[in-house]
C-alpha atoms as a PDB file:
ATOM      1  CA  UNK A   1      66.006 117.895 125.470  1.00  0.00           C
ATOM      2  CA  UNK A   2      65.392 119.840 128.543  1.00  0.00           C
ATOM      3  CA  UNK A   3      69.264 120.739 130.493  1.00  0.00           C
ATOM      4  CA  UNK A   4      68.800 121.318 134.096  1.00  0.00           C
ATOM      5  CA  UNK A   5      70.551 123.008 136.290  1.00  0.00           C
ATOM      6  CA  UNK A   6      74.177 121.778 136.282  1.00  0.00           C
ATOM      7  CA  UNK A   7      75.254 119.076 139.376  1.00  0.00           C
ATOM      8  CA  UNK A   8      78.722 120.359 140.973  1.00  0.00           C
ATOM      9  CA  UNK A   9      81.489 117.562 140.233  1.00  0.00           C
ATOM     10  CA  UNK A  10      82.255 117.028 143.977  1.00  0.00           C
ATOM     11  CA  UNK A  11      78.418 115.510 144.396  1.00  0.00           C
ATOM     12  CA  UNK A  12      78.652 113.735 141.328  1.00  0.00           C
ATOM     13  CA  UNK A  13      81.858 112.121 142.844  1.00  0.00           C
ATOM     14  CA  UNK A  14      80.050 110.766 145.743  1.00  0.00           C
ATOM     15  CA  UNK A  15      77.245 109.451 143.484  1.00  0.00           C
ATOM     16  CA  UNK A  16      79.612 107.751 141.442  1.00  0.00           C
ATOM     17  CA  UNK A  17      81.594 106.171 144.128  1.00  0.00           C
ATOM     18  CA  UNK A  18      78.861 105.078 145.420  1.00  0.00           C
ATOM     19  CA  UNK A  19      77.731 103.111 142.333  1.00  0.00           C
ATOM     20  CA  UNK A  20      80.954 101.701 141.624  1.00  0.00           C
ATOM     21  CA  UNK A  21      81.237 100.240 144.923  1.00  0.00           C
ATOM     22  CA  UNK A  22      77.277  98.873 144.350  1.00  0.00           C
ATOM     23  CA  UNK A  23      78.936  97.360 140.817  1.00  0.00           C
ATOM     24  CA  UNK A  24      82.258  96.139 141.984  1.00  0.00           C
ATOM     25  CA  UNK A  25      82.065  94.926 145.154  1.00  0.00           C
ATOM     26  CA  UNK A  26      84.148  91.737 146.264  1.00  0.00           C
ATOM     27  CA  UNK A  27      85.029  91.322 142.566  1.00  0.00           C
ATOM     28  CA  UNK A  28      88.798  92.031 142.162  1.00  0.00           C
ATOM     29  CA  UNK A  29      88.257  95.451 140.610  1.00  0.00           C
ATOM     30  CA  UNK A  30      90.253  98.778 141.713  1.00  0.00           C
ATOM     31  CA  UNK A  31      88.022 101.910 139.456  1.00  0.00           C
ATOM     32  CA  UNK A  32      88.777 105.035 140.704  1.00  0.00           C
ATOM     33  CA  UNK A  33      86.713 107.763 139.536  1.00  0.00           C
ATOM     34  CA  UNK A  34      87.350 111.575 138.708  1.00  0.00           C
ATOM     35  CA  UNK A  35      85.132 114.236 137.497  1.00  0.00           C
ATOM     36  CA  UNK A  36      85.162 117.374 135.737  1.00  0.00           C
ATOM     37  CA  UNK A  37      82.493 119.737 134.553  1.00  0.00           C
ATOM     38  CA  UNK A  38      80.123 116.100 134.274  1.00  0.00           C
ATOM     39  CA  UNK A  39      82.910 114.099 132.569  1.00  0.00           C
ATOM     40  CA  UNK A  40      83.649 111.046 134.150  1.00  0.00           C
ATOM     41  CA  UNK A  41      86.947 109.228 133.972  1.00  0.00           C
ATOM     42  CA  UNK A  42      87.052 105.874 135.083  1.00  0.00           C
ATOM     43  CA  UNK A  43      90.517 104.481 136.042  1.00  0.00           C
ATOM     44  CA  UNK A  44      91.826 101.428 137.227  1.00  0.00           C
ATOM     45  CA  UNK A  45      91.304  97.751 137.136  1.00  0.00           C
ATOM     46  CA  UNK A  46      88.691  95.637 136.421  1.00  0.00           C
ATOM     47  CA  UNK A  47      88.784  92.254 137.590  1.00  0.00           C
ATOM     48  CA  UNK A  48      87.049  90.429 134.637  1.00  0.00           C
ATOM     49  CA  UNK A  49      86.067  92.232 131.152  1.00  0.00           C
ATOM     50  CA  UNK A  50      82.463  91.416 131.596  1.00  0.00           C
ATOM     51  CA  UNK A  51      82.680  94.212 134.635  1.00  0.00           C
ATOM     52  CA  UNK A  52      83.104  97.369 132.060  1.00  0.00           C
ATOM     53  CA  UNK A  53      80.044  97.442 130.176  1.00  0.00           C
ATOM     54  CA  UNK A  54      77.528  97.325 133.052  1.00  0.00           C
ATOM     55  CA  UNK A  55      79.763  99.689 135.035  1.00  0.00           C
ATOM     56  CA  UNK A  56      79.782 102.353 132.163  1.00  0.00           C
ATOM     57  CA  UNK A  57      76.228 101.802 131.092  1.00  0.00           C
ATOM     58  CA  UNK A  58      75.347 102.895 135.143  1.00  0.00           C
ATOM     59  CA  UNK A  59      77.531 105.917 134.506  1.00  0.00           C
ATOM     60  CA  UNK A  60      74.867 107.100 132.102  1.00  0.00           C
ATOM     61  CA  UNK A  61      71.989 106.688 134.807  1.00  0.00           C
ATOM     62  CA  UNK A  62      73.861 109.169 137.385  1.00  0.00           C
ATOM     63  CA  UNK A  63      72.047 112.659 136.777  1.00  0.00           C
ATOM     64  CA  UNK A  64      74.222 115.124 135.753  1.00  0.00           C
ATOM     65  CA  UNK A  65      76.952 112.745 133.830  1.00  0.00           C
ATOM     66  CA  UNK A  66      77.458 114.602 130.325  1.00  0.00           C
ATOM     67  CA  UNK A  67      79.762 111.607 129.395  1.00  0.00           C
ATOM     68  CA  UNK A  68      81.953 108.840 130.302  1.00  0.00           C
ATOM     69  CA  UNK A  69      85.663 108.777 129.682  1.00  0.00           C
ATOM     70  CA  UNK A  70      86.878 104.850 129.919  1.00  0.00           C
ATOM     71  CA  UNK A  71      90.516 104.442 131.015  1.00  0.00           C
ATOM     72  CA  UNK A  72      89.911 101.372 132.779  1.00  0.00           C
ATOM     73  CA  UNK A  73      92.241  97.841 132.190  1.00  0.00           C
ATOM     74  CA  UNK A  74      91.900  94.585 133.083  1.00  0.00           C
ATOM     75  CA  UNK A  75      93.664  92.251 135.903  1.00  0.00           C
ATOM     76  CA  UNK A  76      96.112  89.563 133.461  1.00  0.00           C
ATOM     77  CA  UNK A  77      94.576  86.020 134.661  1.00  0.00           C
ATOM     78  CA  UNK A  78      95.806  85.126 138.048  1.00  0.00           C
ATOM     79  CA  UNK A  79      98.200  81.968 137.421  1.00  0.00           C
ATOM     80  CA  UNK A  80      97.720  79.045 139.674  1.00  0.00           C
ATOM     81  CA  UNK A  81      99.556  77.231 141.551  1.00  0.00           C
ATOM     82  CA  UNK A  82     100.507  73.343 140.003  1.00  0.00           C
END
């Protein structure tokens, strides 16, 4: 395994916002992301459970990610109206 040169956390940031928004958009979900040193945390809520794997599993594409950290719930079930 060949380590490159390390990717500051505030441009990692950007590229994760920017692929949560690509991943959650218009679906209910709040993530919020933090890094530090390449560790990202993942907070918030996810509007359906199917919604963490893919999200985490693009975490992993993001160059310079050493690992995700998964503190991310999901929305209870919106009760309707009778």
């Amino acid at each position: 395994m060949v380590l490159g040169k390390p990717v500051p956390d505030k441009t990692l940031l950007r590229s994760v916002t920017q692929k949560i928004s690509q991943r959650s958009g218009g679906s209910g979900s709040k993530v919020v992301a933090s890094v530090n040193g390449g560790v990202v945390t993942l907070t918030g809520v996810l509007g359906q459970e199917y919604q963490r794997r893919p999200l985490l599993s693009s975490m992993s594409g993001i160059s310079g990610v050493r690992r995700t950290v998964d503190q991310m719930t999901v929305a209870p079930p919106k009760k309707r109206e009778q």
